[in-house]
Structures are given as structure tokens and as C-alpha cells.
Protein backbone atom coordinates (compact mmCIF):
# COMPACT_ATOMS: atom_id res chain seq x y z
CA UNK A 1 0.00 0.00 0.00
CA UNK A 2 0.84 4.06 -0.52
CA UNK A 3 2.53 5.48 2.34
CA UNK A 4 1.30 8.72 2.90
CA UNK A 5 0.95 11.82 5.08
CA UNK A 6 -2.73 12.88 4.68
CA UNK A 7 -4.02 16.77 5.62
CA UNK A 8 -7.94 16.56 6.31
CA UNK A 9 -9.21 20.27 5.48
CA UNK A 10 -12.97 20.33 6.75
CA UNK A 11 -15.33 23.20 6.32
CA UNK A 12 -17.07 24.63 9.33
CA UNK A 13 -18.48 28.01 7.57
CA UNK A 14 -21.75 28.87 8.08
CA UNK A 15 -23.02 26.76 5.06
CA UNK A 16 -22.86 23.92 7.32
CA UNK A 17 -26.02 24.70 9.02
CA UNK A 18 -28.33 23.54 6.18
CA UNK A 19 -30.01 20.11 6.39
CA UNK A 20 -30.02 19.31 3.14
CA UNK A 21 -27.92 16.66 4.20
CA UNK A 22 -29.45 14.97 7.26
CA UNK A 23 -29.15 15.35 9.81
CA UNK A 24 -27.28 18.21 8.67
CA UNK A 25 -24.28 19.21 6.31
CA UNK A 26 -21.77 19.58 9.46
CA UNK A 27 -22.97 16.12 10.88
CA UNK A 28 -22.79 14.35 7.79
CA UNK A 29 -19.17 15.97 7.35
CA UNK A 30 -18.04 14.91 10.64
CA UNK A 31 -19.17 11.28 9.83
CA UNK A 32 -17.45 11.19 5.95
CA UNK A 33 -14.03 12.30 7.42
CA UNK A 34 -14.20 10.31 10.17
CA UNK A 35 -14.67 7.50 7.47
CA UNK A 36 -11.87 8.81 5.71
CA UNK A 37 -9.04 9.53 8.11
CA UNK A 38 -9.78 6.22 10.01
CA UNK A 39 -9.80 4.11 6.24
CA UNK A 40 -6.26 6.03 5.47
CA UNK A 41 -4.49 4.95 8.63
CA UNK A 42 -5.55 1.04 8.30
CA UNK A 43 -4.60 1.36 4.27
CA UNK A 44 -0.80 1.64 6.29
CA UNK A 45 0.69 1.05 9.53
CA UNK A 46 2.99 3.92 8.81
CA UNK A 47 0.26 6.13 7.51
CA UNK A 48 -0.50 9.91 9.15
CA UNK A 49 -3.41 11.50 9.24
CA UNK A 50 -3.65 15.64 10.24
CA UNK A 51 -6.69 17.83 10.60
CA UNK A 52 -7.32 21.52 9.90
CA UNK A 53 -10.80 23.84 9.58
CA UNK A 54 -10.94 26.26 7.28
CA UNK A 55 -13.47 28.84 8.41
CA UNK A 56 -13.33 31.29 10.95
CA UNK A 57 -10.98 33.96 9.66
CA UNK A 58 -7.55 32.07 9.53
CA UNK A 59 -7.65 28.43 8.67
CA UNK A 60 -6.40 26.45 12.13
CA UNK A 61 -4.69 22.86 12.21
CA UNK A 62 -6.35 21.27 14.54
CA UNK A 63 -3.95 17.99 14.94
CA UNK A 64 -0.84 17.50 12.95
CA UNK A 65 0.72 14.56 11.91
CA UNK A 66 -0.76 11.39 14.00
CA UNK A 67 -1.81 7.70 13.84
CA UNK A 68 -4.14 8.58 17.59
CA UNK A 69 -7.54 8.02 15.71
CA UNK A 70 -8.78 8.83 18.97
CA UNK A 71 -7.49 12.64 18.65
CA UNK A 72 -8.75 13.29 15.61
CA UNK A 73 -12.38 11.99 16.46
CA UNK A 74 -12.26 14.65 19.23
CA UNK A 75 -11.58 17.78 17.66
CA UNK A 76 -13.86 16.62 14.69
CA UNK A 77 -16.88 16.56 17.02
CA UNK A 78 -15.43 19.13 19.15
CA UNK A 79 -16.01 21.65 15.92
CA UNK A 80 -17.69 25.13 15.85
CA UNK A 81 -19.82 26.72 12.63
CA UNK A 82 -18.34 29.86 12.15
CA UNK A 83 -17.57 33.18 8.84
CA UNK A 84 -16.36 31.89 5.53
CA UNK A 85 -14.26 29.25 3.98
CA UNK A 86 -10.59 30.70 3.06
CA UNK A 87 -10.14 27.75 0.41
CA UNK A 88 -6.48 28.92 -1.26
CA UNK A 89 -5.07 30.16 2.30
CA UNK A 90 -6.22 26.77 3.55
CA UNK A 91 -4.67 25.09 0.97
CA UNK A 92 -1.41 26.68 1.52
CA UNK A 93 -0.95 26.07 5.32
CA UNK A 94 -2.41 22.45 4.48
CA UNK A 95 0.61 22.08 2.28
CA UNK A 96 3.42 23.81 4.19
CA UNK A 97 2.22 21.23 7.32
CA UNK A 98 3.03 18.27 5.20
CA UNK A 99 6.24 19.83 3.78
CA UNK A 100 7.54 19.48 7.39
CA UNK A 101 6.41 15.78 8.22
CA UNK A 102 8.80 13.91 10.04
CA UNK A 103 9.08 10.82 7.22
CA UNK A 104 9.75 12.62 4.01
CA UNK A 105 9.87 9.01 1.81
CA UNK A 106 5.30 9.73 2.86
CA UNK A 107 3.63 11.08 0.01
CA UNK A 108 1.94 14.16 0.43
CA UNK A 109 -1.81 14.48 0.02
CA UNK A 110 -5.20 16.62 0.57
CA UNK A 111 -8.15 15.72 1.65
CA UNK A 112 -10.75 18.59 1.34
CA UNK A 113 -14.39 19.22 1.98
CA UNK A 114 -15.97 21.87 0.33
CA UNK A 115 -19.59 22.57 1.31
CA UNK A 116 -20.27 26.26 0.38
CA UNK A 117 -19.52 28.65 -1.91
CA UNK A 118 -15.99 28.96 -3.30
CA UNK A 119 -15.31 32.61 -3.89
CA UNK A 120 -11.83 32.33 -5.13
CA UNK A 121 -11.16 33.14 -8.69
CA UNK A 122 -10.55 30.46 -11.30
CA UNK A 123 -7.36 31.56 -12.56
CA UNK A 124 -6.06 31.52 -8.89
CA UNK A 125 -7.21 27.91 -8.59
CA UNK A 126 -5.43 27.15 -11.50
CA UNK A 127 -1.71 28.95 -10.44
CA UNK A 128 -2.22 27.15 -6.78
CA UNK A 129 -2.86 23.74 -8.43
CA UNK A 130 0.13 24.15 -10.18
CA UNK A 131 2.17 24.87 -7.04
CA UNK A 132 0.60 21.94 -6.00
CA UNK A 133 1.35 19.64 -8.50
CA UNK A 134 5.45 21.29 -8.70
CA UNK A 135 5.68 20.52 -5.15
CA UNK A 136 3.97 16.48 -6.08
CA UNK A 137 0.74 17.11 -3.52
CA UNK A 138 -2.12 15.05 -4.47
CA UNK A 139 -5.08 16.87 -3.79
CA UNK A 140 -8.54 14.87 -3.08
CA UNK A 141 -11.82 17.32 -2.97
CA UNK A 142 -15.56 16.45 -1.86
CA UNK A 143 -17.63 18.71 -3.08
CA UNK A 144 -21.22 18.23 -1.43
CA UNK A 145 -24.23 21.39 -0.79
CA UNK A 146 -23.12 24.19 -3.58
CA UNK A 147 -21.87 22.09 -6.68
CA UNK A 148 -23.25 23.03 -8.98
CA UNK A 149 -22.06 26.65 -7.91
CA UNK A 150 -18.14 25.22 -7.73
CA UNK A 151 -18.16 22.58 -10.36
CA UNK A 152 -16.15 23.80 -12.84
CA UNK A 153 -13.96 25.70 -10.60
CA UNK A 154 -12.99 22.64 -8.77
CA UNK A 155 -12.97 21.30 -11.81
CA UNK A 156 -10.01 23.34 -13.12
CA UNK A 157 -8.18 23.28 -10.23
CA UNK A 158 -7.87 19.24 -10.24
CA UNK A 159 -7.27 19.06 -13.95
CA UNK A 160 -4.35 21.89 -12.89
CA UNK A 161 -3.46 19.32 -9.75
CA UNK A 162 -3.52 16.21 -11.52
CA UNK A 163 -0.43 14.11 -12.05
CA UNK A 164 -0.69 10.29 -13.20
CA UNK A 165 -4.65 10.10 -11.72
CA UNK A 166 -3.51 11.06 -8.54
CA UNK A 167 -6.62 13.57 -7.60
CA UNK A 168 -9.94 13.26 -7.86
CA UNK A 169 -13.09 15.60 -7.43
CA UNK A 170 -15.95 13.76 -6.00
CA UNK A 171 -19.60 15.87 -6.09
CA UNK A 172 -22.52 14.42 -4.19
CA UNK A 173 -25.33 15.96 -4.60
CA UNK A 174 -28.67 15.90 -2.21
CA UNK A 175 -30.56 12.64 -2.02
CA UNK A 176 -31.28 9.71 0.34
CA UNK A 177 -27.72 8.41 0.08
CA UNK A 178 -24.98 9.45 3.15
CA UNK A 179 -22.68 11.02 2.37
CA UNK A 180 -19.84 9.23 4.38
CA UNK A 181 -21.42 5.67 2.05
CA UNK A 182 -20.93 7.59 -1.22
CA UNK A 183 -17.22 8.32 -0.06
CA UNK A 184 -16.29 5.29 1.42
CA UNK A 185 -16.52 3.43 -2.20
CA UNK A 186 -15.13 6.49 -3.87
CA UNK A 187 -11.44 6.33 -5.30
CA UNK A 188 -10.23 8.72 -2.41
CA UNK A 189 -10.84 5.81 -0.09
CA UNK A 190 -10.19 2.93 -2.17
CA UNK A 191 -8.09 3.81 -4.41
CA UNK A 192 -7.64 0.32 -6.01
CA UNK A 193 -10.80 1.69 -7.67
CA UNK A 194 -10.27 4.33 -9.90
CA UNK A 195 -11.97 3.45 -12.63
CA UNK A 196 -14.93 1.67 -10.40
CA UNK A 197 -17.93 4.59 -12.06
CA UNK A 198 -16.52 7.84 -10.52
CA UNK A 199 -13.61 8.70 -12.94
CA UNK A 200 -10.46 9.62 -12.31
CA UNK A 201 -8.34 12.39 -11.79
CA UNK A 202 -8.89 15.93 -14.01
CA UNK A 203 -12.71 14.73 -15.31
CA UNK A 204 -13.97 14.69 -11.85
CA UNK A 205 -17.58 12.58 -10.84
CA UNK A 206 -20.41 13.26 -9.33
CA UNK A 207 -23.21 11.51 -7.78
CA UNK A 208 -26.87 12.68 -8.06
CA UNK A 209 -29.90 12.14 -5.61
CA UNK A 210 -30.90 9.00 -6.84
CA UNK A 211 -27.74 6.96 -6.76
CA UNK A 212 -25.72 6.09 -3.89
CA UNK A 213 -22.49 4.82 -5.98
CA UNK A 214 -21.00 1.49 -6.56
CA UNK A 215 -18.50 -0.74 -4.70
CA UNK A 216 -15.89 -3.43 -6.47
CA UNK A 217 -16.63 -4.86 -2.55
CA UNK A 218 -18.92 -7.34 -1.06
CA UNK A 219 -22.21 -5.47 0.55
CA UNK A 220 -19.91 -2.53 -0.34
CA UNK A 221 -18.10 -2.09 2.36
CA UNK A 222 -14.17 -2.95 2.61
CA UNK A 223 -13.14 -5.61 5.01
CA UNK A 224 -9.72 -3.92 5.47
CA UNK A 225 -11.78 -0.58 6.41
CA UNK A 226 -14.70 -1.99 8.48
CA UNK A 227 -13.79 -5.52 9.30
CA UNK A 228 -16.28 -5.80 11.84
CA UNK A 229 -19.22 -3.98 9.62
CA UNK A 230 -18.36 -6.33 6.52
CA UNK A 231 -18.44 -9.37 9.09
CA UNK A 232 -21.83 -9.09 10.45
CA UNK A 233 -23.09 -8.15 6.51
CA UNK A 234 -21.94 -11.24 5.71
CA UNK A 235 -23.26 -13.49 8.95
CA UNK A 236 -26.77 -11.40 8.58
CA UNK A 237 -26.68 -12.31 4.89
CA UNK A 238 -26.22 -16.21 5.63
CA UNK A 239 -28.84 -16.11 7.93
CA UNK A 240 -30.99 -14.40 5.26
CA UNK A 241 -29.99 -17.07 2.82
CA UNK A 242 -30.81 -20.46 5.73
CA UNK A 243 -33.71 -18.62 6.04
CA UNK A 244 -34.80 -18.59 2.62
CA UNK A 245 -34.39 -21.78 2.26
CA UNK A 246 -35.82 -23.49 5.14
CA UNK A 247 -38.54 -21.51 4.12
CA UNK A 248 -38.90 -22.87 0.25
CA UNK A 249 -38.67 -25.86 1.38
CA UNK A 250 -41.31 -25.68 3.67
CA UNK A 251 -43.12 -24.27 0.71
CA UNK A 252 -42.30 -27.53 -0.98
CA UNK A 253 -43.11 -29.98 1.26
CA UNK A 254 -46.39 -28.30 1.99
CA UNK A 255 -46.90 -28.06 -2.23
CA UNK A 256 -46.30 -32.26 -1.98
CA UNK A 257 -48.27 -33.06 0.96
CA UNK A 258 -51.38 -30.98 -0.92
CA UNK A 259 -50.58 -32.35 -4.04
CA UNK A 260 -50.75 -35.70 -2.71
CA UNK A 261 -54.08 -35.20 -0.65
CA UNK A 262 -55.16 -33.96 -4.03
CA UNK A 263 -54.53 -37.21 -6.02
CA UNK A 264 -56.11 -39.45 -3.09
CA UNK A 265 -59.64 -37.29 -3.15
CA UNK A 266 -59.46 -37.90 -7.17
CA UNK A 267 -58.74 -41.21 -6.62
CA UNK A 268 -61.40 -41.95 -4.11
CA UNK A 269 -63.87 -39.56 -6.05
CA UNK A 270 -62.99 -41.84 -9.33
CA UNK A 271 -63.67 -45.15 -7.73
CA UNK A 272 -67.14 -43.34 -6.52
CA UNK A 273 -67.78 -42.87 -10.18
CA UNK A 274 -66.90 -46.01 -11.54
CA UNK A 275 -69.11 -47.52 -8.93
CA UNK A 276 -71.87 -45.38 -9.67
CA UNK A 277 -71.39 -45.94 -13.48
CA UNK A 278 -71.67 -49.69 -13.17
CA UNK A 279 -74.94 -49.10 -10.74
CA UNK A 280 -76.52 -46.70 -13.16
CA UNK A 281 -75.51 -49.55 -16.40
CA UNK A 282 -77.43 -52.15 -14.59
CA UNK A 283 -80.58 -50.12 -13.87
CA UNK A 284 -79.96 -49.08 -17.47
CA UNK A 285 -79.81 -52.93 -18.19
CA UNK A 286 -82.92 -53.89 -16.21
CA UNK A 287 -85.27 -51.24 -17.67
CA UNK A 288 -83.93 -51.85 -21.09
CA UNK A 289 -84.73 -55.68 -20.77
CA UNK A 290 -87.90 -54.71 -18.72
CA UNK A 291 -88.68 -52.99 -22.03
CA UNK A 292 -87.79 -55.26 -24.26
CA UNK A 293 -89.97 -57.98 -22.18
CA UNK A 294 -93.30 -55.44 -22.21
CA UNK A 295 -92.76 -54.81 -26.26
CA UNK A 296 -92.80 -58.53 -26.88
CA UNK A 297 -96.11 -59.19 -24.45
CA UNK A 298 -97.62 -56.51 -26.31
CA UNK A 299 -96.91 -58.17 -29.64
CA UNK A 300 -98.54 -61.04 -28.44
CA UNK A 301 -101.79 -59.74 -27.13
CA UNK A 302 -102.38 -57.42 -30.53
CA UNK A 303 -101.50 -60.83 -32.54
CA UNK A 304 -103.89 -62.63 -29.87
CA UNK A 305 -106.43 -60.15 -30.67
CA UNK A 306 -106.25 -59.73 -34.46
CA UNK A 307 -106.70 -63.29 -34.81
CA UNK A 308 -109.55 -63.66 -32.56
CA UNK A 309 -111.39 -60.61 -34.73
CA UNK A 310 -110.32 -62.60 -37.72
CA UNK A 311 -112.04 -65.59 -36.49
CA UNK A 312 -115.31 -63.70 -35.68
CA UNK A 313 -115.12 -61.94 -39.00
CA UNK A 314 -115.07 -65.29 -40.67
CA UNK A 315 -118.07 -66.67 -38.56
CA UNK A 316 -119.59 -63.86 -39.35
CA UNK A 317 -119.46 -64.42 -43.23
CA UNK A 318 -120.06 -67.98 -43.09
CA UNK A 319 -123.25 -67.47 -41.54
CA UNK A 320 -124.30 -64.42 -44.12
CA UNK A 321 -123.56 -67.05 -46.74
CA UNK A 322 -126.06 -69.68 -44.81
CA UNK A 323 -128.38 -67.34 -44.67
CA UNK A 324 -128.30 -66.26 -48.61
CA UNK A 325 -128.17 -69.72 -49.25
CA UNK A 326 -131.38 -70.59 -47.46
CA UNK A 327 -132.87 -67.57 -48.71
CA UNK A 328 -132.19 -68.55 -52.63
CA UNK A 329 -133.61 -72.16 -51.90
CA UNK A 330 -136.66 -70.98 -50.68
CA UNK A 331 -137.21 -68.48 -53.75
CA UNK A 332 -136.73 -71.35 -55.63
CA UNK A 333 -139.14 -73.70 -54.17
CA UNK A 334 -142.22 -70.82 -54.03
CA UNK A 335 -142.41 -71.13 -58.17
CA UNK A 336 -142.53 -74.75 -58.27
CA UNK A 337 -145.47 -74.90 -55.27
CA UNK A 338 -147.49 -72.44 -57.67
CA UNK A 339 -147.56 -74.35 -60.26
């Protein structure tokens, strides 16, 4: 890893009163370069990390070179919101602190937050970041509450900065994000991930409302910055995972058990039919046959009874013919008398 003395330059104007980034923008300050000065002293064992405001009338260094964490989370909460930023004087006594570290093989580098207005001209920014870059200071800027105001000024002054991707402007605008999550998977923390969606050096990035940035980590979070935090991710994410699938196959053994209750009542309801089928064939049977039985007793008695009217019929004629016979005898046996 880069060994490095890092200057920390944190605004405390009066801009820092807004709550446009909650709970407000000194609060969610405190918390990024908190982030930030903690993540640069575990990146080396050798690493230093100093602290400066720069509002108030004359920029102040609050701690110089240290590796006491502890120190530097006391005077960050111990700041007070006072006048305007003095960004180029800042700069300055930021860079003449780190020209007298103790370990000159440490890189030099700058860390600042800008949250309000930058009232120094562009050209200025431009001659400073070319002292800068003469004098091989990497400068890092988060630019968060006017920047959209100090965008291309910032701008200018990296691209006058830059040397080999060494500096980097990061904007974050409002939104739901926090702003100490949008810098922790920045390239000023890691900076294994330069090209990991917020550009390099000279270009800049930025990072609207509705995104909260990307990570090349797991849960997005570095295990080398946040061991702990990037432990319990990962336990709470197993037990996510056991729990989804204890639960599916719950699911699937409840699926099978219905499924199976299912196919008995079918069953059961099939064998009901199949009964009933066979019942409802042999009534059909029985009345059929029933049927059959009444048609031929009916052809009997209408064959019974047309041949006892044929019978009578006949009887009937015979004795018409007796009686025409008699009847023609006696006409003939009348003439025969009379004579």
C-alpha cells in the first residue's frame, strides 16, 4: 500500500447549518471524514493523518501529523460553525504542514471538503494547483451542498493538480444516500478503484440524488476498512440465505403433501364414479330388458287379438252365406209350389 501523510481540510463556515444533508451538512461531514481519516491509517501502519478547519478567519490545524484516531475523532466533534471558507489560504498552510512531516519518503496528500460557496477566482485555482502539483501534492476534494455553484472551478483546479490520476473531485449531490457511504466506495478511499464509475483524476464525478455509488466490494463495504461492519453483513446475509431456504422448502413440502391429498380425493372420487357408473348400467340394463320384455307381451296380445277378430269376421261371413243360401232355396221352391 501508498505510504502517505494525509491533511484533512474540513469546512465549518456557516453553510454547514443547512439540512439538506441529514441530519445536517456539518454532521454528515463529521461522519465522511471520520470515514476517511480512520480508512487512510488502516490502508498503512505507517500512515498519518492531520486535521485543519478552514473557516473562521484564519484556517487552524487542529492535529498535525498522527496515527491517535482517537485525537482526531475529538476535535472533529469538538467543531464550531463559524464566517467563511478561506479555500487557497487553507490550501497553503495544508501544504506547508506536510512539507515538514517527520518521514519525508510519505507522500503528500489533501483531503478537502468543500460545502459552500468557493469565492476564489478560477485563474487563482489554476496557479495554486500548479504549485501543487510542482511541489507532487495530491489533492482529493468532496464537493457536497453548492456544486453546482463550484463545479467547474474545482474542476479546473484538479485538472491543474492532476499528475498520473492522482486527484480526484468527488460531487454528491442531495438525495437519500450518506454522504460518508458515497465516499467510502469512492477512489479517495479505495483507491484500487479508480476506474470503479466515478472517474479519475482531471474529469472529476459526481453523484446525483438518486444513486448512492458502486463498490468493487462485497455489501460494499471494505473488510480492510470496516472488518467488523463487513463481518456481520456477511453473517446477517447467511442467515438471510438459511432462512430462505428453510422456508422454500417448507413451501415444498407443503406443495407435496397438498398435491398428494389432491390425487387421493381424485382417486377416491374416481372409484365413486366407476361404482356409480356400473350401478346406473345395470338399472340401465334392467329397464332396457324390462322394455324389451313389455314390447314382446304386447306383440302377443295385438297378434292374440287380431286373430280372434279374424275368427269372428269369418263366422260372421259364413253365416251371411247360410243365410243367402237358405234364402235362394226358398225363392226357388215358391215357383214350383205355384204351379
Amino acid at each position: 500500500m501508498v505510504l502517505e501523510a494525509v491533511m484533512v481540510c474540513v469546512d465549518n463556515s456557516e453553510w454547514m447549518r443547512n439540512g439538506d444533508y441529514p441530519p445536517s451538512r456539518l454532521d454528515a461531514q463529521q461522519d465522511a471524514a471520520n470515514l476517511v481519516c480512520g480508512a487512510k491509517l488502516q490502508q498503512n501502519p505507517e500512515n498519518t493523518v492531520g486535521l485543519m478547519t478552514m473557516a473562521g478567519g484564519t484556517p487552524e490545524i487542529l492535529v498535525t501529523q498522527t496515527q491517535d484516531i482517537g485525537v482526531i475523532l475529538s476535535c472533529l466533534h469538538g467543531l464550531r460553525i463559524r464566517g467563511r471558507v478561506d479555500l487557497k489560504g487553507s490550501i497553503l498552510k495544508a501544504q506547508l504542514a506536510l512539507k515538514h512531516r517527520q518521514n519525508k519518503v510519505q507522500r503528500q496528500r489533501l483531503i478537502v471538503f468543500v460545502g459552500s460557496y468557493v469565492s476564489v477566482p478560477e485563474d487563482e485555482l489554476v496557479s495554486l494547483g500548479r504549485r501543487l502539483k510542482k511541489n507532487n501534492v495530491a489533492v482529493d476534494i468532496i464537493s457536497f451542498g453548492e456544486c453546482e455553484a463550484n463545479e467547474r472551478k474545482l474542476a479546473t483546479f484538479i485538472e491543474a493538480v492532476n499528475s498520473n490520476e492522482n486527484s480526484h473531485l468527488l460531487s454528491v449531490l442531495p438525495g437519500p444516500h450518506i454522504l460518508s457511504d458515497v465516499v467510502l466506495t469512492s477512489p479517495i478511499v479505495q483507491q484500487e478503484a479508480m476506474d470503479s464509475g466515478y472517474g479519475g483524476g482531471g474529469t472529476g464525478s459526481s453523484v446525483s440524488g438518486q444513486t448512492g455509488g458502486g463498490s468493487d466490494f462485497e455489501f460494499g463495504v471494505d473488510p480492510n476498512v470496516d472488518p467488523e461492519l463487513a463481518m456481520a453483513l456477511r453473517i446477517s446475509m447467511e442467515e438471510e440465505k438459511s432462512r430462505q431456504e428453510a422456508l422454500s422448502r417448507q413451501q415444498q413440502q407443503q406443495m407435496d403433501t397438498s398435491l398428494t391429498e389432491e390425487a387421493k380425493k381424485e382417486g377416491q372420487q374416481s372409484s365413486v364414479d366407476i361404482s356409480r357408473g356400473d350401478e346406473a348400467d345395470a338399472e340401465l340394463y334392467d329397464s332396457g330388458t324390462n322394455a324389451n320384455r313389455m314390447q314382446v307381451d304386447s306383440g302377443e296380445s295385438s297378434h292374440h287379438l287380431h286373430t280372434s277378430s279374424h275368427q269372428e269376421q269369418q263366422e260372421e261371413e259364413d253365416e251371411e252365406l247360410q243365410q243367402a243360401l237358405k234364402m235362394s232355396l226358398q225363392d226357388t221352391s215358391e215357383p214350383k209350389k205355384r204351379e
